[in-house]
PDB file of N, CA and C in Angstrom:
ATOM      1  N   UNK A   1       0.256   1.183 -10.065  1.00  0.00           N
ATOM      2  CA  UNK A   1       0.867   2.448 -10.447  1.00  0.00           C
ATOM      3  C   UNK A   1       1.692   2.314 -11.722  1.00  0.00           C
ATOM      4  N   UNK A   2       2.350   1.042 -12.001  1.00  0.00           N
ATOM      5  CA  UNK A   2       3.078   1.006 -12.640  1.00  0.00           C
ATOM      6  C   UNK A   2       2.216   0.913 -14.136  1.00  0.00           C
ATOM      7  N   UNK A   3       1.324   0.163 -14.372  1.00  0.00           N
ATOM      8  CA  UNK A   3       0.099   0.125 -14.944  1.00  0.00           C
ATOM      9  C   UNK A   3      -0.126   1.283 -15.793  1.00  0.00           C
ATOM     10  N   UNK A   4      -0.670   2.419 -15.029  1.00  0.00           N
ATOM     11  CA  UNK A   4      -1.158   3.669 -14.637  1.00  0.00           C
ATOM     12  C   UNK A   4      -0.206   4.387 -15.639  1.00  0.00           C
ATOM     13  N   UNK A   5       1.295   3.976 -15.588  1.00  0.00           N
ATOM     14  CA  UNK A   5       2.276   4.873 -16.225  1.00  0.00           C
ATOM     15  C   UNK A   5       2.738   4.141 -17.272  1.00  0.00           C
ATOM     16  N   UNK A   6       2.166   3.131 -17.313  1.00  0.00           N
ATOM     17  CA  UNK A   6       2.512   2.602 -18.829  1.00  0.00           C
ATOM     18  C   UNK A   6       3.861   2.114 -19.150  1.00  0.00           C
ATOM     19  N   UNK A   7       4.509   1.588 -17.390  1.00  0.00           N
ATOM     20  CA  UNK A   7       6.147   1.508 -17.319  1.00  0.00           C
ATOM     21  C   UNK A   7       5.669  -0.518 -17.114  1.00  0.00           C
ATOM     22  N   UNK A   8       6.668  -0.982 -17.679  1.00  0.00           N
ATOM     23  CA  UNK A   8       6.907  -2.801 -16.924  1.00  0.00           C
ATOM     24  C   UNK A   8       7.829  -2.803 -16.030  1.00  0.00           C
ATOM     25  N   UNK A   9       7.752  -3.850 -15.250  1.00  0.00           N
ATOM     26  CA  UNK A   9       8.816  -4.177 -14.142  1.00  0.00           C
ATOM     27  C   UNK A   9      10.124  -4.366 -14.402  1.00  0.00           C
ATOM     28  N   UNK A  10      10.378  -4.710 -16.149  1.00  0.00           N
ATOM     29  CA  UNK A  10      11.505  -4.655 -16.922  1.00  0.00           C
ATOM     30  C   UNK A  10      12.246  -3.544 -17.313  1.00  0.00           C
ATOM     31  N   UNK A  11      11.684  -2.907 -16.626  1.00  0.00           N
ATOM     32  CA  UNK A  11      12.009  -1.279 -16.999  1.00  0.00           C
ATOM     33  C   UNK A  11      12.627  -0.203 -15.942  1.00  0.00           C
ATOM     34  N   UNK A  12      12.486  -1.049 -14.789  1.00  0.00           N
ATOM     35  CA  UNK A  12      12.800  -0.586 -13.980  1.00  0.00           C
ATOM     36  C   UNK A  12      13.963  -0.890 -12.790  1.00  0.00           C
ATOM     37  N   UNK A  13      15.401  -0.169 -12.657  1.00  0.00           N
ATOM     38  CA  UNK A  13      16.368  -1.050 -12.442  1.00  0.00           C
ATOM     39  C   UNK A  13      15.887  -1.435 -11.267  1.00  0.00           C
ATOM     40  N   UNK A  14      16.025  -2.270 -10.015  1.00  0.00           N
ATOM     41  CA  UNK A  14      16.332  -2.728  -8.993  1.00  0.00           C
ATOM     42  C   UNK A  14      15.145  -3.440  -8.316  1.00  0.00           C
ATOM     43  N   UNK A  15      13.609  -3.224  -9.855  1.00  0.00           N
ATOM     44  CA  UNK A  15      12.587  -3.845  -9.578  1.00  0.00           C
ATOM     45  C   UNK A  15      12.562  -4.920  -8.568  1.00  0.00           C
ATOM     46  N   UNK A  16      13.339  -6.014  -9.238  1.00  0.00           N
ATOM     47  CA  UNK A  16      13.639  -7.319  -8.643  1.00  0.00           C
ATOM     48  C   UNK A  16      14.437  -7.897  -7.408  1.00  0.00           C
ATOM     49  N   UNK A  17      14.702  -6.744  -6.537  1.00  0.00           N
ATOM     50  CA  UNK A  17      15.300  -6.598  -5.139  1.00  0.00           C
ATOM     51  C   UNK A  17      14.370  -6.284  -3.927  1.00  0.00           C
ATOM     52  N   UNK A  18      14.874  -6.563  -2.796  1.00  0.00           N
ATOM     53  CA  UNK A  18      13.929  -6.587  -1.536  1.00  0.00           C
ATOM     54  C   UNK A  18      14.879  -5.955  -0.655  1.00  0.00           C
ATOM     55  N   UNK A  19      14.491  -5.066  -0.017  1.00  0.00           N
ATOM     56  CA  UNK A  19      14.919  -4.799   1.216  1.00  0.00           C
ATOM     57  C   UNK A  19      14.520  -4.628   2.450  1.00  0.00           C
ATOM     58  N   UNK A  20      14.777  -4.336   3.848  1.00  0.00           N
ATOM     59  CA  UNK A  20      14.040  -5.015   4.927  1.00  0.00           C
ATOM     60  C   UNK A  20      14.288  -3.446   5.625  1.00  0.00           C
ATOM     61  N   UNK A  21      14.772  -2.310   5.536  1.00  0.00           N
ATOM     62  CA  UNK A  21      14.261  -1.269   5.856  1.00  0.00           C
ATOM     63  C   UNK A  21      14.209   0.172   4.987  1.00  0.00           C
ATOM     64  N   UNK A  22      13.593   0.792   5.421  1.00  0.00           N
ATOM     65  CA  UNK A  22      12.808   2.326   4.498  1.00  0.00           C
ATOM     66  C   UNK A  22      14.160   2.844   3.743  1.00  0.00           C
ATOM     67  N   UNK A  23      15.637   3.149   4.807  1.00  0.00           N
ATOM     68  CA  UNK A  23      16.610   3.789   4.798  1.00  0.00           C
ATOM     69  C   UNK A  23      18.008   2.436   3.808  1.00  0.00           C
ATOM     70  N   UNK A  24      17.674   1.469   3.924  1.00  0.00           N
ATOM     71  CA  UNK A  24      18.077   0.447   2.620  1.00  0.00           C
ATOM     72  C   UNK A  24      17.685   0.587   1.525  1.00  0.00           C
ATOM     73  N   UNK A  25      16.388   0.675   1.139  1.00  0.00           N
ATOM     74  CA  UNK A  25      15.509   0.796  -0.028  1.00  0.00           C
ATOM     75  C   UNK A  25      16.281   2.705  -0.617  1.00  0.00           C
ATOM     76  N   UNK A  26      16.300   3.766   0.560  1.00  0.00           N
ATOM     77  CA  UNK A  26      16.626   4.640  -0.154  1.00  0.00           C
ATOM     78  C   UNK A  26      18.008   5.084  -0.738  1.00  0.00           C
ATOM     79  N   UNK A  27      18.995   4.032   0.281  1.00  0.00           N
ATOM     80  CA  UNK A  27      20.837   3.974  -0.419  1.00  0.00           C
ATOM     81  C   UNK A  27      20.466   3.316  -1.709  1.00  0.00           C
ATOM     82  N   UNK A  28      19.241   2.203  -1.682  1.00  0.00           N
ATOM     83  CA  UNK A  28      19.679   1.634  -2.672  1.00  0.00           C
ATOM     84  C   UNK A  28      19.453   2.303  -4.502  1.00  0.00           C
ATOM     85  N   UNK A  29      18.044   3.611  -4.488  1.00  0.00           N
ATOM     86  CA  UNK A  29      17.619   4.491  -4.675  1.00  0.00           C
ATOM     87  C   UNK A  29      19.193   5.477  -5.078  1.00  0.00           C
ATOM     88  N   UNK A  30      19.786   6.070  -3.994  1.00  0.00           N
ATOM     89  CA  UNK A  30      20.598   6.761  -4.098  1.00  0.00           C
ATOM     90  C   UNK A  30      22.031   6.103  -4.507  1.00  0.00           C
ATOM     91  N   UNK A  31      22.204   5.058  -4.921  1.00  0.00           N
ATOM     92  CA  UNK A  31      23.585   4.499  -5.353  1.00  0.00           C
ATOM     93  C   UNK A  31      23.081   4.205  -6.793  1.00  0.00           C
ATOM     94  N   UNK A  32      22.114   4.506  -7.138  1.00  0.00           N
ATOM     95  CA  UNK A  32      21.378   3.793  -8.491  1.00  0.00           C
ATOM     96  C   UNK A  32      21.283   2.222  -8.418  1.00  0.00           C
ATOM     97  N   UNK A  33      21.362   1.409  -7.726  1.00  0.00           N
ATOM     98  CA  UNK A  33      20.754   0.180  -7.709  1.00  0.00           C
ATOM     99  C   UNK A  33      19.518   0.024  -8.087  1.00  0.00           C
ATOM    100  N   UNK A  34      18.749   0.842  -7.859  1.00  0.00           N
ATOM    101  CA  UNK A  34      17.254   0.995  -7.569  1.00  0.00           C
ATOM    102  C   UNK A  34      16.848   2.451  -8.784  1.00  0.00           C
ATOM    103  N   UNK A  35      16.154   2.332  -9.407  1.00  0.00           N
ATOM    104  CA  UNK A  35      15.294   3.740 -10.096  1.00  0.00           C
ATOM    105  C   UNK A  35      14.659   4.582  -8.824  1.00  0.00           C
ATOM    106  N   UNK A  36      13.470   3.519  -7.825  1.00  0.00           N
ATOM    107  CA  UNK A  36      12.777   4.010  -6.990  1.00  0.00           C
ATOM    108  C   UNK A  36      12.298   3.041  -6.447  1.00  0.00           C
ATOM    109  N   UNK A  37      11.432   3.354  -4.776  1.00  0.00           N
ATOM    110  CA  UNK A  37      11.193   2.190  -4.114  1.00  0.00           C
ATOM    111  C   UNK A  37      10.362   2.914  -3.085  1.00  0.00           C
ATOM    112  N   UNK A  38       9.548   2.086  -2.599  1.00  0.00           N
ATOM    113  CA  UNK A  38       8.967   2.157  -1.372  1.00  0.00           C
ATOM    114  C   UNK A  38       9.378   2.420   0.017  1.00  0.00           C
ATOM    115  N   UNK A  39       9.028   3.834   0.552  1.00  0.00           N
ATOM    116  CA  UNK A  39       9.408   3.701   1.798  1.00  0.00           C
ATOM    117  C   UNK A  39       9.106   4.948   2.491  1.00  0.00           C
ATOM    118  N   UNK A  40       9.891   5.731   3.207  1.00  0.00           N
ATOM    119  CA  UNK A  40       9.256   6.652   4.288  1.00  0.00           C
ATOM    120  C   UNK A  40      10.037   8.036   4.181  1.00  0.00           C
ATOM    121  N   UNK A  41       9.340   9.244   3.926  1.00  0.00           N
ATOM    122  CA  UNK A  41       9.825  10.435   3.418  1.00  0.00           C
ATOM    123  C   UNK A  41      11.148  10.846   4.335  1.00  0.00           C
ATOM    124  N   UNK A  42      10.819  10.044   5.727  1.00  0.00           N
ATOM    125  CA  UNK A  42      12.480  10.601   6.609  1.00  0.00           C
ATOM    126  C   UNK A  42      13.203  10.055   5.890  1.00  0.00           C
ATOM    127  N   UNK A  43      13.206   8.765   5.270  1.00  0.00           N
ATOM    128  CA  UNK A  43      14.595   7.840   4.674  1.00  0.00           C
ATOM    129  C   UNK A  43      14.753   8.891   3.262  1.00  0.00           C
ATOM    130  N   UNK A  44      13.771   8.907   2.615  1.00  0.00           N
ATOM    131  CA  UNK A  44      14.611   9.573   1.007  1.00  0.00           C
ATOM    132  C   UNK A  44      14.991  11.385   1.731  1.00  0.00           C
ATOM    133  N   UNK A  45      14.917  11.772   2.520  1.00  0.00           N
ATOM    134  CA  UNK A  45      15.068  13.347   2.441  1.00  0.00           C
ATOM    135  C   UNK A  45      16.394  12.593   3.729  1.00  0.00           C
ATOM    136  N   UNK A  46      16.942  11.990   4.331  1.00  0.00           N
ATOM    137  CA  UNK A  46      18.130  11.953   4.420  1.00  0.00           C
ATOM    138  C   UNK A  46      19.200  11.513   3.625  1.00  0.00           C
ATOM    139  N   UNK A  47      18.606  11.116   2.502  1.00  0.00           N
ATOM    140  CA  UNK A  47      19.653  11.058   1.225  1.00  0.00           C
ATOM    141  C   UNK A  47      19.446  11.715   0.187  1.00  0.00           C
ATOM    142  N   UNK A  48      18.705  13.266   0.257  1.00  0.00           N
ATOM    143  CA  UNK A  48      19.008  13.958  -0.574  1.00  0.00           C
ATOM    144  C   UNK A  48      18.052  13.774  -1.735  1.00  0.00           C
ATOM    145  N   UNK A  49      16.778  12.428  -1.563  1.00  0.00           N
ATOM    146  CA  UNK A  49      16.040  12.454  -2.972  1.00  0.00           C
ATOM    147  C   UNK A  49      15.100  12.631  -2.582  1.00  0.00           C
ATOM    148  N   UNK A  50      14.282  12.809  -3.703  1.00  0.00           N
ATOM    149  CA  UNK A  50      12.569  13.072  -3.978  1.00  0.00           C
ATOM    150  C   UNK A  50      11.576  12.512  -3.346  1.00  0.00           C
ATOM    151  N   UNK A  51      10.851  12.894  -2.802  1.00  0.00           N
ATOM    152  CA  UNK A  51       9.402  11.943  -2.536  1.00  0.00           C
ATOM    153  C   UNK A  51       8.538  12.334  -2.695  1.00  0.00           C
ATOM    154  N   UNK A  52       7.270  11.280  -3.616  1.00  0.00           N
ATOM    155  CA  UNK A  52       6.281  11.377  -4.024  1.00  0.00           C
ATOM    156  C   UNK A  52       4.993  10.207  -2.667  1.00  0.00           C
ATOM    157  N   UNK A  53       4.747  11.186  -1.879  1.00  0.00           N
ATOM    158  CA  UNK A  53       3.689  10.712  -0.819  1.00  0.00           C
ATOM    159  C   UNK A  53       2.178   9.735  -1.669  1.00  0.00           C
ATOM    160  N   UNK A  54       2.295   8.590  -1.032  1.00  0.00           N
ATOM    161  CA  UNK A  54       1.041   7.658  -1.788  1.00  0.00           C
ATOM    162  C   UNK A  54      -0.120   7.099  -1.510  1.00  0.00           C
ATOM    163  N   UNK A  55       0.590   6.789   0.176  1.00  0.00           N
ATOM    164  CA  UNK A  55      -0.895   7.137   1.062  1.00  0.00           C
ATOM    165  C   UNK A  55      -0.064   7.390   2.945  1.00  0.00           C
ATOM    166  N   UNK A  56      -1.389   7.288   3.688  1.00  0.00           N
ATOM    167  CA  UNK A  56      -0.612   7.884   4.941  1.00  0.00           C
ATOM    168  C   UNK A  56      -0.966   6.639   5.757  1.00  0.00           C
ATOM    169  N   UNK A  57      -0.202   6.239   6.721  1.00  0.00           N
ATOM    170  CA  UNK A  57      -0.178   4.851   7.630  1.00  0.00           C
ATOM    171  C   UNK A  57      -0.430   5.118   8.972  1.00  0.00           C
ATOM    172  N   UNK A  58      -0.868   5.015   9.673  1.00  0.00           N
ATOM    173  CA  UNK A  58      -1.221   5.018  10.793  1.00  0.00           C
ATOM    174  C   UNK A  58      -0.720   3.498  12.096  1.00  0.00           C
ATOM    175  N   UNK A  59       0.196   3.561  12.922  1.00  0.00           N
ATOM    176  CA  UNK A  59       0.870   2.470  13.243  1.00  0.00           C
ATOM    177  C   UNK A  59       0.012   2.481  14.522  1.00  0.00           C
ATOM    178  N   UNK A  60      -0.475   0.968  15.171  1.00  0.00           N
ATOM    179  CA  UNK A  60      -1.094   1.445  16.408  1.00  0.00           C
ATOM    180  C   UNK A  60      -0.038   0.492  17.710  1.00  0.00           C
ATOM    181  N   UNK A  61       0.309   0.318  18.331  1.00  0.00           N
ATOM    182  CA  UNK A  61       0.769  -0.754  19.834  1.00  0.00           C
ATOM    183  C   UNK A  61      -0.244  -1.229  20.081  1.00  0.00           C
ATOM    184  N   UNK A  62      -0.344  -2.524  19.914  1.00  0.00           N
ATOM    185  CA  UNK A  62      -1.452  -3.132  20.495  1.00  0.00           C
ATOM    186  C   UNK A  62      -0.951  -4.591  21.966  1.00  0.00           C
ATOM    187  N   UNK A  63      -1.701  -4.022  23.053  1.00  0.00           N
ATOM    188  CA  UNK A  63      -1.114  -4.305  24.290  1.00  0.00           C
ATOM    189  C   UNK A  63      -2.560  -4.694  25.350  1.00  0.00           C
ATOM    190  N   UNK A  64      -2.721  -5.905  26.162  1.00  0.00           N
ATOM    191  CA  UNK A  64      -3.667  -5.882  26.939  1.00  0.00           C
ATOM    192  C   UNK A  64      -3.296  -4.478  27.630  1.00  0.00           C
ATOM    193  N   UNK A  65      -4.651  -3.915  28.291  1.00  0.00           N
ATOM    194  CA  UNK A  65      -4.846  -3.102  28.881  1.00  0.00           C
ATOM    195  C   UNK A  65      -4.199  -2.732  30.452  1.00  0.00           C
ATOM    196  N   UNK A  66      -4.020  -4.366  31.008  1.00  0.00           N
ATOM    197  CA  UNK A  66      -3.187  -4.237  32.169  1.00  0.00           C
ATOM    198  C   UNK A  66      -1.766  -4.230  32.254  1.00  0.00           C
ATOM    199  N   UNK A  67      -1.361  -4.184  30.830  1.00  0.00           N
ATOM    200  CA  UNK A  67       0.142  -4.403  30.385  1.00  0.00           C
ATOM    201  C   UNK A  67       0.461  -2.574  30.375  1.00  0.00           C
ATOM    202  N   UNK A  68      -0.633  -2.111  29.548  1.00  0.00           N
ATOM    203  CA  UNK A  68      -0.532  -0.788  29.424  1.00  0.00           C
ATOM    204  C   UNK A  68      -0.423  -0.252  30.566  1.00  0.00           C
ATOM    205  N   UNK A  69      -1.191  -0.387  31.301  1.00  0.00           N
ATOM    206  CA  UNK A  69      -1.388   0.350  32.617  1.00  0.00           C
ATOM    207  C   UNK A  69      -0.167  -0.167  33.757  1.00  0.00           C
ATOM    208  N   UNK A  70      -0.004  -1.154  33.710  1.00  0.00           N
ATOM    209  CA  UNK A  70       1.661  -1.583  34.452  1.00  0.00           C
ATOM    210  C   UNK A  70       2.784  -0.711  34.542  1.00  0.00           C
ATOM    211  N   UNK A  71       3.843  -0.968  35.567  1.00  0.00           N
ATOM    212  CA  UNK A  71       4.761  -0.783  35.464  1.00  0.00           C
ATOM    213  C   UNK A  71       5.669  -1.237  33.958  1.00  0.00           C
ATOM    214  N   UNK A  72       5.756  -2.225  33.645  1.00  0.00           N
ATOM    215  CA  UNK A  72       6.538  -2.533  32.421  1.00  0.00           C
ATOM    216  C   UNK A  72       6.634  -1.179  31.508  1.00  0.00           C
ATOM    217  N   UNK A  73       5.463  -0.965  31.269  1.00  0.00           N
ATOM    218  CA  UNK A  73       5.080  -0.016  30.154  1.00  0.00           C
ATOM    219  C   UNK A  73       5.592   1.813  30.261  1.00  0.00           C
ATOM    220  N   UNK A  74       6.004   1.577  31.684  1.00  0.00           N
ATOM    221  CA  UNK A  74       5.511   3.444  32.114  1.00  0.00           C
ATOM    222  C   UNK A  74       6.851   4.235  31.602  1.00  0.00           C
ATOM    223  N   UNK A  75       8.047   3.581  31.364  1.00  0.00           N
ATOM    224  CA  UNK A  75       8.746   4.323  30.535  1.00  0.00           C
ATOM    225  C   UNK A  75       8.659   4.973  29.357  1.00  0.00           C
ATOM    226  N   UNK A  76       7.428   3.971  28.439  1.00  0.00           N
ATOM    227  CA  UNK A  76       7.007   4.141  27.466  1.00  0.00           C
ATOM    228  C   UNK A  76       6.243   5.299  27.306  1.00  0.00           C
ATOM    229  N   UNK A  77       5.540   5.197  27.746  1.00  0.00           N
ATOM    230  CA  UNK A  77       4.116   6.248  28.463  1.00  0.00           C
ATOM    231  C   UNK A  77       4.926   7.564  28.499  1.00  0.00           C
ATOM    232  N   UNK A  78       5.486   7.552  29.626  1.00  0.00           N
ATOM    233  CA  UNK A  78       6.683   8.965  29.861  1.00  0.00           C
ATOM    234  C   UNK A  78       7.040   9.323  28.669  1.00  0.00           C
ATOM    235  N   UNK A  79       7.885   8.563  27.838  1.00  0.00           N
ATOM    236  CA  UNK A  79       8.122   8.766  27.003  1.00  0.00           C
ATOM    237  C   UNK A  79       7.306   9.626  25.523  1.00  0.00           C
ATOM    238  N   UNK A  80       6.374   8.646  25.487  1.00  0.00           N
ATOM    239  CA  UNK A  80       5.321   9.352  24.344  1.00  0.00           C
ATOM    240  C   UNK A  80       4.479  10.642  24.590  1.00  0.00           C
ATOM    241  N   UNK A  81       4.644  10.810  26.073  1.00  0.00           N
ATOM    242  CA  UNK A  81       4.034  12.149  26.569  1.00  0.00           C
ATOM    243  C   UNK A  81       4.804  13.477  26.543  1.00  0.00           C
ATOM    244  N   UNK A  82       6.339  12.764  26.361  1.00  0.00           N
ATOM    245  CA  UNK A  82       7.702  13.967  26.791  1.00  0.00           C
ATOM    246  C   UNK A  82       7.441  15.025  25.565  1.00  0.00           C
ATOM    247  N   UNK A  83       7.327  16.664  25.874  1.00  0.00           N
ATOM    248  CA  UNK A  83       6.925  17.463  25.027  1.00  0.00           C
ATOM    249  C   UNK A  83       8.268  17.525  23.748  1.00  0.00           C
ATOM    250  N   UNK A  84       9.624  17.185  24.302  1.00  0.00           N
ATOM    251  CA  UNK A  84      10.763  17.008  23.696  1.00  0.00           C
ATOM    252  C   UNK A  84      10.720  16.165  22.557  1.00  0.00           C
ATOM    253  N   UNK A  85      10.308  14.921  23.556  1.00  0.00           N
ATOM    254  CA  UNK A  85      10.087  13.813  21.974  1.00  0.00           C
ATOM    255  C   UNK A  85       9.077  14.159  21.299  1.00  0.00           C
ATOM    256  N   UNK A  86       7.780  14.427  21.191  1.00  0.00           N
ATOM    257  CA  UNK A  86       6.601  14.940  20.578  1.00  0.00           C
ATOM    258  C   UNK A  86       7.715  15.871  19.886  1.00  0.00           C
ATOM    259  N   UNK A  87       8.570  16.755  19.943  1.00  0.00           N
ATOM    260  CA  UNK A  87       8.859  17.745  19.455  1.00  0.00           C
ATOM    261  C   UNK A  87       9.681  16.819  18.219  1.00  0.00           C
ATOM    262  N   UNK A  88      10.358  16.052  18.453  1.00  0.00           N
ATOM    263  CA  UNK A  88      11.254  15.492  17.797  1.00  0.00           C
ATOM    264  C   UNK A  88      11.023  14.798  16.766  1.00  0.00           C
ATOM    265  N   UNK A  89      10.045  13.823  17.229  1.00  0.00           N
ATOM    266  CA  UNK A  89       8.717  13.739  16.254  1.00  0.00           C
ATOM    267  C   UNK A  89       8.004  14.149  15.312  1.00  0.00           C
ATOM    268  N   UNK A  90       7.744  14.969  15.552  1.00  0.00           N
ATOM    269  CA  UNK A  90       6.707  16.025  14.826  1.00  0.00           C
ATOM    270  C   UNK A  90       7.865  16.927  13.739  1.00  0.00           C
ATOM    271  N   UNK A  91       9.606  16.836  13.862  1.00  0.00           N
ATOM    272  CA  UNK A  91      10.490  17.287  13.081  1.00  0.00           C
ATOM    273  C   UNK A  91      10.847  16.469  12.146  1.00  0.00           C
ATOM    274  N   UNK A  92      10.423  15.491  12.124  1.00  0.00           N
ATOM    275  CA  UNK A  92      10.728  14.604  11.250  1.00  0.00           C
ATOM    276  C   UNK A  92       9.733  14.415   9.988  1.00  0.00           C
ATOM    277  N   UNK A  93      10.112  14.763   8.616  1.00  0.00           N
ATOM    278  CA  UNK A  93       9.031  14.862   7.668  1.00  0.00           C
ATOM    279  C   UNK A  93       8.612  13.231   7.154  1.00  0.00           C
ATOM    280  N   UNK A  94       6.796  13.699   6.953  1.00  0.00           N
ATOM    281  CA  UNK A  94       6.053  12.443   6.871  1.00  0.00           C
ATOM    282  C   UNK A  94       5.552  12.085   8.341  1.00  0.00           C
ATOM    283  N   UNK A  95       5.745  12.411   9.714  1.00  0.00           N
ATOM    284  CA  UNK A  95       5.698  12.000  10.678  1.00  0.00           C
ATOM    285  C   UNK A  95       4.436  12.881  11.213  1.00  0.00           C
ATOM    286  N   UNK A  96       3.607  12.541  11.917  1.00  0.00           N
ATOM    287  CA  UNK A  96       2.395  13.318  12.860  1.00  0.00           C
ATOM    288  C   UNK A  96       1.934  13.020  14.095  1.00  0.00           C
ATOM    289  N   UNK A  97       2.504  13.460  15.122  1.00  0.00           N
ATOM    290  CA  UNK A  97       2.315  12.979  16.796  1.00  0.00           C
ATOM    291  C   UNK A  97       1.230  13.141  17.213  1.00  0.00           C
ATOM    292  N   UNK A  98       0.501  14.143  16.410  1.00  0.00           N
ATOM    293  CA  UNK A  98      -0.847  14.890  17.364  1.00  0.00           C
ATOM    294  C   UNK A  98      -1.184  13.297  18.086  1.00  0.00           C
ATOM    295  N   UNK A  99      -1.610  12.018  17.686  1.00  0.00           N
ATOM    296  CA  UNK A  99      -2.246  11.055  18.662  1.00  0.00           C
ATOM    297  C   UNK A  99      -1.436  10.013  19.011  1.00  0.00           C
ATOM    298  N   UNK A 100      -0.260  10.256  18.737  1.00  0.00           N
ATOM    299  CA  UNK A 100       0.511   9.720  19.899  1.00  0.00           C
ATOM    300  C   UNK A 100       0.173   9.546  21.397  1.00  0.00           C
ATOM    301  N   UNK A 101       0.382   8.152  21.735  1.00  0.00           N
ATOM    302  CA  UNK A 101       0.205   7.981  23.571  1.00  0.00           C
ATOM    303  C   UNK A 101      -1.341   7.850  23.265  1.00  0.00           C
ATOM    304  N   UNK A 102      -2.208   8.018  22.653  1.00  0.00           N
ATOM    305  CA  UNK A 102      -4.023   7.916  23.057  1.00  0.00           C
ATOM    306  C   UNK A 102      -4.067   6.441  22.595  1.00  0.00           C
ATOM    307  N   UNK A 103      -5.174   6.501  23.907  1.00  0.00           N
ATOM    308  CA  UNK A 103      -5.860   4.870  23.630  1.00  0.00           C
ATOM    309  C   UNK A 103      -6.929   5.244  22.644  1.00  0.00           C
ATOM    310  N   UNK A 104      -7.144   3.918  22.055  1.00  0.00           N
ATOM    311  CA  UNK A 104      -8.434   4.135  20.907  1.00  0.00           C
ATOM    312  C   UNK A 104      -9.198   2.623  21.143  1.00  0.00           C
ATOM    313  N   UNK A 105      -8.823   1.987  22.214  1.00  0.00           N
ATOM    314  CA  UNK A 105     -10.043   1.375  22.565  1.00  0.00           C
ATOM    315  C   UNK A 105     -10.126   0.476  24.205  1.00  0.00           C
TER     316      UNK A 105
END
């Protein structure tokens, strides 16, 4: 991208920093440490900045099948089914529940 815009990594303040979550990367964004950074449209729209969407991620749980189906798990389950949380979910921008809770294999 950077390429693309004809910008160097020298050019850009906070290039040369790492951070270890979405909502770090966007204080760091919003204190000016950072020009801009990678991360997740809930983190920059709770601090008030811009986001430019780049691609979409899809996260899956991956769990033997008898783990799933267990007791251990069934809070979870409850959980991802509760129309509340789906609701809560689905309020959060960048976020999409529709397949939440489905197995896919």
């Amino acid at each position: 991208l950077l390429n693309q815009a004809g910008i160097t990594a020298a050019q850009l303040r906070g290039y040369d920093r790492e951070e270890v979550t979405h909502l770090a990367v966007a204080v760091d964004v919003a204190t000016g440490l950072a020009d801009c950074g990678m991360g997740v449209h809930a983190a920059a729209e709770a601090l008030g900045l811009d986001f430019v969407p780049l691609t979409w991620e899809r996260y899956d749980l991956v769990v033997p099948r008898h783990v799933w189906d267990g007791e251990l798990l069934a809070p979870l389950r409850e959980l991802l089914a509760d129309a509340k949380f789906r609701a809560a979910v689905a309020s959060l921008p960048g976020y999409d529940p529709t397949a939440m809770g489905e197995l896919v294999g």
